[in-house]
Protein backbone atom coordinates (compact mmCIF):
# COMPACT_ATOMS: atom_id res chain seq x y z
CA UNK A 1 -152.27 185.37 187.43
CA UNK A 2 -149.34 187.53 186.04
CA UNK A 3 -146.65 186.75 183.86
CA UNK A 4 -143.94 189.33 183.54
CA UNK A 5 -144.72 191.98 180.67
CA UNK A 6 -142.30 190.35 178.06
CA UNK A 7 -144.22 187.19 177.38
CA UNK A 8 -146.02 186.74 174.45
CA UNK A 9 -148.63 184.37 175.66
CA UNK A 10 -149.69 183.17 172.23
CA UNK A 11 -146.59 181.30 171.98
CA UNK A 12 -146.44 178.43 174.09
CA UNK A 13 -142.71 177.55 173.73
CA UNK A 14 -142.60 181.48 175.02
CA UNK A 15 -144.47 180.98 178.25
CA UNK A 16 -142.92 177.61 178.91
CA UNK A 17 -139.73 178.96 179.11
CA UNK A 18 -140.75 181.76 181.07
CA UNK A 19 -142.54 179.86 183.03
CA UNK A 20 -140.05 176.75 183.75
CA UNK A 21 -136.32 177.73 182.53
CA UNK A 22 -136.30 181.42 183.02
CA UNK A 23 -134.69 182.27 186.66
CA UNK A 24 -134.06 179.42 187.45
CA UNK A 25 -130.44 178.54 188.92
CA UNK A 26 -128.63 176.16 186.75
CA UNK A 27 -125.50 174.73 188.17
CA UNK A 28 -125.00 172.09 184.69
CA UNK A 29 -122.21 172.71 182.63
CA UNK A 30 -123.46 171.84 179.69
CA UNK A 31 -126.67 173.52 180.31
CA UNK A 32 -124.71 176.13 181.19
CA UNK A 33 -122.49 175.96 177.64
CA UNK A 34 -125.44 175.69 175.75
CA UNK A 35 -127.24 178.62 177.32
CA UNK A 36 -123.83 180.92 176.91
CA UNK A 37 -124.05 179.85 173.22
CA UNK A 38 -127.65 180.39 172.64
CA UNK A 39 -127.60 183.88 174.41
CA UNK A 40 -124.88 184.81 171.28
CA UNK A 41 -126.50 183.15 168.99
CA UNK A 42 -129.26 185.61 169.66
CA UNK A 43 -127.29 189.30 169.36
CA UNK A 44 -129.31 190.87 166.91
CA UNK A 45 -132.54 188.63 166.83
CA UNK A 46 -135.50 187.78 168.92
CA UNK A 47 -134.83 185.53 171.73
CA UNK A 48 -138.20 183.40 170.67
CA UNK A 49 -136.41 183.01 167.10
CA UNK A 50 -133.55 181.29 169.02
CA UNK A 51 -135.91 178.84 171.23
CA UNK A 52 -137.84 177.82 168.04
CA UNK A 53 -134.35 176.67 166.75
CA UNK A 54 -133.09 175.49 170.20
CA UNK A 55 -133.28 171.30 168.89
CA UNK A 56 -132.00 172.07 165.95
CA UNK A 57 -128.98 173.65 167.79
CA UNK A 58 -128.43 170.84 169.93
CA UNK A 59 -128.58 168.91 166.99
CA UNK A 60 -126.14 170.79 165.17
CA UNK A 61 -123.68 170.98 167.55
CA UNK A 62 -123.67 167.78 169.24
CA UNK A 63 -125.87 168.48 172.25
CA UNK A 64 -123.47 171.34 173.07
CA UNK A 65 -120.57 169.00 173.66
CA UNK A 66 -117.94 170.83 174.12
CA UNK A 67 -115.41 168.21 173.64
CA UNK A 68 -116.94 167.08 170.15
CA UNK A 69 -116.75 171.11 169.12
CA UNK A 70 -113.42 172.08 169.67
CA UNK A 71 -112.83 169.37 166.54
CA UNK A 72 -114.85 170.58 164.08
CA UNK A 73 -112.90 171.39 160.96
CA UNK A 74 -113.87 173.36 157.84
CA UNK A 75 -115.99 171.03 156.72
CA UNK A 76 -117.84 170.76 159.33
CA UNK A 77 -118.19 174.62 160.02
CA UNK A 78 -119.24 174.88 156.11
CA UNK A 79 -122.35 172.33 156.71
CA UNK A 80 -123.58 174.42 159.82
CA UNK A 81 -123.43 177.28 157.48
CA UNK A 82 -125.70 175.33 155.31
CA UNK A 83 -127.90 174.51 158.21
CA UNK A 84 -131.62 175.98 158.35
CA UNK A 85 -131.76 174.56 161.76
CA UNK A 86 -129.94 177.58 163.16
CA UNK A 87 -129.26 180.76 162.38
CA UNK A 88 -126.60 180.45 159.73
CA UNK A 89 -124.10 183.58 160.29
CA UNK A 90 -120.24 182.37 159.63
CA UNK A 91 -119.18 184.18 162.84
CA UNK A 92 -122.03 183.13 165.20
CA UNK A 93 -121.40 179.44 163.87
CA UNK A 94 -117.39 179.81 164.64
CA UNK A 95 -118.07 181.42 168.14
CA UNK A 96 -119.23 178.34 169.65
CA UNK A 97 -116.00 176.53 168.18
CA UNK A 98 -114.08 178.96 170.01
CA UNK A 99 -116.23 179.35 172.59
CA UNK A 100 -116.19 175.20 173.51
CA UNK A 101 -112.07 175.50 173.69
CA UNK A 102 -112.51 178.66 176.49
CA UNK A 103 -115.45 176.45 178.38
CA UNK A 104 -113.03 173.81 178.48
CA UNK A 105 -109.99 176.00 179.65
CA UNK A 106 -111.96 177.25 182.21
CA UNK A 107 -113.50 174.05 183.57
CA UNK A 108 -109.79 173.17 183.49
CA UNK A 109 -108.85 176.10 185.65
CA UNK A 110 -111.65 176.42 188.06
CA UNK A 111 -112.71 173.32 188.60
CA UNK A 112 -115.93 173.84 186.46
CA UNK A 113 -117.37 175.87 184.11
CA UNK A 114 -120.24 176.56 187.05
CA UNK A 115 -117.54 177.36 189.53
CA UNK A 116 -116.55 180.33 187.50
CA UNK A 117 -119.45 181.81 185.97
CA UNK A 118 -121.33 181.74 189.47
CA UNK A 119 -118.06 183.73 190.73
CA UNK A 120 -119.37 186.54 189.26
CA UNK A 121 -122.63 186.53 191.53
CA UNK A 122 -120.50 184.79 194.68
CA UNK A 123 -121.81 181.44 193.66
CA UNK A 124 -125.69 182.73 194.73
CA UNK A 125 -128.35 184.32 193.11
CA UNK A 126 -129.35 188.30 193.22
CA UNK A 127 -132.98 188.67 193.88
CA UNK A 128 -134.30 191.86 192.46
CA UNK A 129 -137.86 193.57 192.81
CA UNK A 130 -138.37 194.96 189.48
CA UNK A 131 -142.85 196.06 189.90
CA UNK A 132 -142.27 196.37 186.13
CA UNK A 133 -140.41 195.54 183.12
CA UNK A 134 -139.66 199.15 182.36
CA UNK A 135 -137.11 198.80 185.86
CA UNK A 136 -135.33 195.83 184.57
CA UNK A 137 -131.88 196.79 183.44
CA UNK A 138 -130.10 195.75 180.19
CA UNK A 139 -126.56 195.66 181.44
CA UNK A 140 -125.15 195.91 185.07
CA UNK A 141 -122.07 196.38 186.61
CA UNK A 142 -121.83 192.76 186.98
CA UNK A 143 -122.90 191.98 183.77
CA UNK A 144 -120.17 194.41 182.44
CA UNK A 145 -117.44 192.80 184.58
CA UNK A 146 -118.42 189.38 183.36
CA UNK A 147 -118.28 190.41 179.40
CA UNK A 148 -114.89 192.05 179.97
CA UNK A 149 -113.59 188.85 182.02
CA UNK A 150 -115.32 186.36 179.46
CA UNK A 151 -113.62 188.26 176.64
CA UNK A 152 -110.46 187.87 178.18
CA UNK A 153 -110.46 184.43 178.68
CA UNK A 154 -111.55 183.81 175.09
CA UNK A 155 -115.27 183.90 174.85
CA UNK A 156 -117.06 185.44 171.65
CA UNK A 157 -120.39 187.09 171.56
CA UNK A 158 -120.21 187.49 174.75
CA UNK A 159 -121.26 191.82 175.43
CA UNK A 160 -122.80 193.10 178.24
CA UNK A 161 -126.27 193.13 177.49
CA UNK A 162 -125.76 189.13 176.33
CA UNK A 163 -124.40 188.44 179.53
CA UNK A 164 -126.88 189.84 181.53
CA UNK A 165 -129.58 187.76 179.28
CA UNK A 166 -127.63 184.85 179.63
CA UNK A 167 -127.63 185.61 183.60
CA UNK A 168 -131.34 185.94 184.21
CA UNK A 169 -131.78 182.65 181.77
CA UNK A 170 -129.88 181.00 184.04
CA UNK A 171 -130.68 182.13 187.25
CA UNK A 172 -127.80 184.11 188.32
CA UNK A 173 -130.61 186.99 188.86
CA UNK A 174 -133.88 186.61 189.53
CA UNK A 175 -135.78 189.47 187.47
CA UNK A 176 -139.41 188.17 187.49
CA UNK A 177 -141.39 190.96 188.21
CA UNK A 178 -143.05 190.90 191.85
CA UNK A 179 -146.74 190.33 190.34
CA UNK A 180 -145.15 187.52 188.46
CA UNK A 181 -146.89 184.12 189.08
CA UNK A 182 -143.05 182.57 188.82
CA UNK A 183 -141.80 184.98 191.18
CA UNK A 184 -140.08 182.87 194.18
C-alpha cells in the first residue's frame, strides 16, 4: 500500500500523522487554534520539526487555550523565549498571543472559530485527485483569499502557502494522492 510521496516512513510520528490527522475534517476549535498556530510556527522549517515539538507546544501554551493566552505578559512571553520545547523565535512566540485575541474575536462574531474558517470552503471539504505530489498546489485561490481575510481580522503568520497547509491538515481539502492508502 501507498502513502502519498511526502512521507518519510522512517519516522513514525511522520506516518501517524499522515496516516490519522492529515485530511481529516476537524470541526474543534481548539484543535482548530492549535493547528492555525502550529502551521505558523512552521514558516521556514520542516513540518516534522514542528510535530516533534507539538507536546511541548501544548505545554507551553496552555493546551492552546486561547483564553489563558491573550494574558500572557512579558514575563511570560520572555520564558517561552527561553523554551527548548518550541521553536524559540520572539515573533512566532508573540503571534499566537495575538493570534488567541483574533480566534476569540472571531468566535465572538461568527458564532465559532469553525463557523468561519470552514466559510472559506462553504463549510465542506474540496476533494481533489492529485495522481502525484508534483500536482499538489502550494497556494490556491482560496488559500489566498483566506490569508488576506485572516490578516485582516488580525491573524499573524498566516500567508498563503501556511494557509493552504493549515487547510489540508485540517481537512478543508483532501489532497491525498489517489494511490494513497488514506485516500477516502
Amino acid at each position: 500500500m501507498n502513502r502519498c510521496a511526502w512521507v518519510k516512513l522512517d519516522e513514525p510520528i511522520y506516518v501517524a500523522y499522515h496516516d490519522e490527522e492529515w485530511g481529516v475534517p476537524v470541526y474543534e476549535d481548539r484543535h482548530l487554534f492549535e493547528m492555525i498556530c502550529l502551521e505558523g510556527a512552521q514558516a521556514g522549517l520542516s513540518w516534522l520539526t514542528i510535530l516533534k515539538k507539538r507536546e511541548g507546544y501544548r505545554q507551553a501554551f496552555d493546551q492552546f487555550d486561547a483564553e489563558k493566552i491573550i494574558h500572557y505578559d512579558a514575563v511570560k512571553l520572555a520564558e517561552l523565549k527561553e523554551n527548548s520545547a518550541i521553536i524559540r523565535n520572539r515573533l512566532k512566540i508573540q503571534s499566537v498571543v495575538t493570534n488567541a485575541n483574533a480566534f476569540l474575536a472571531m468566535q465572538q462574531k461568527h458564532g465559532s472559530f469553525s463557523n468561519y474558517i470552514w466559510s472559506f470552503v462553504d463549510g465542506k471539504p474540496i476533494i481533489n485527485h492529485w495522481k502525484s505530489i508534483a500536482e499538489v498546489p502550494i497556494t490556491t485561490e482560496i488559500s489566498d483569499r483566506m490569508s488576506k481575510q485572516l490578516k485582516k481580522d488580525g491573524f499573524k503568520f498566516v500567508g498563503s502557502t501556511i494557509c493552504y497547509s493549515f487547510m489540508q491538515a485540517v481537512g478543508m481539502v483532501n489532497d491525498h494522492t489517489t494511490d494513497c492508502l488514506c485516500r477516502k
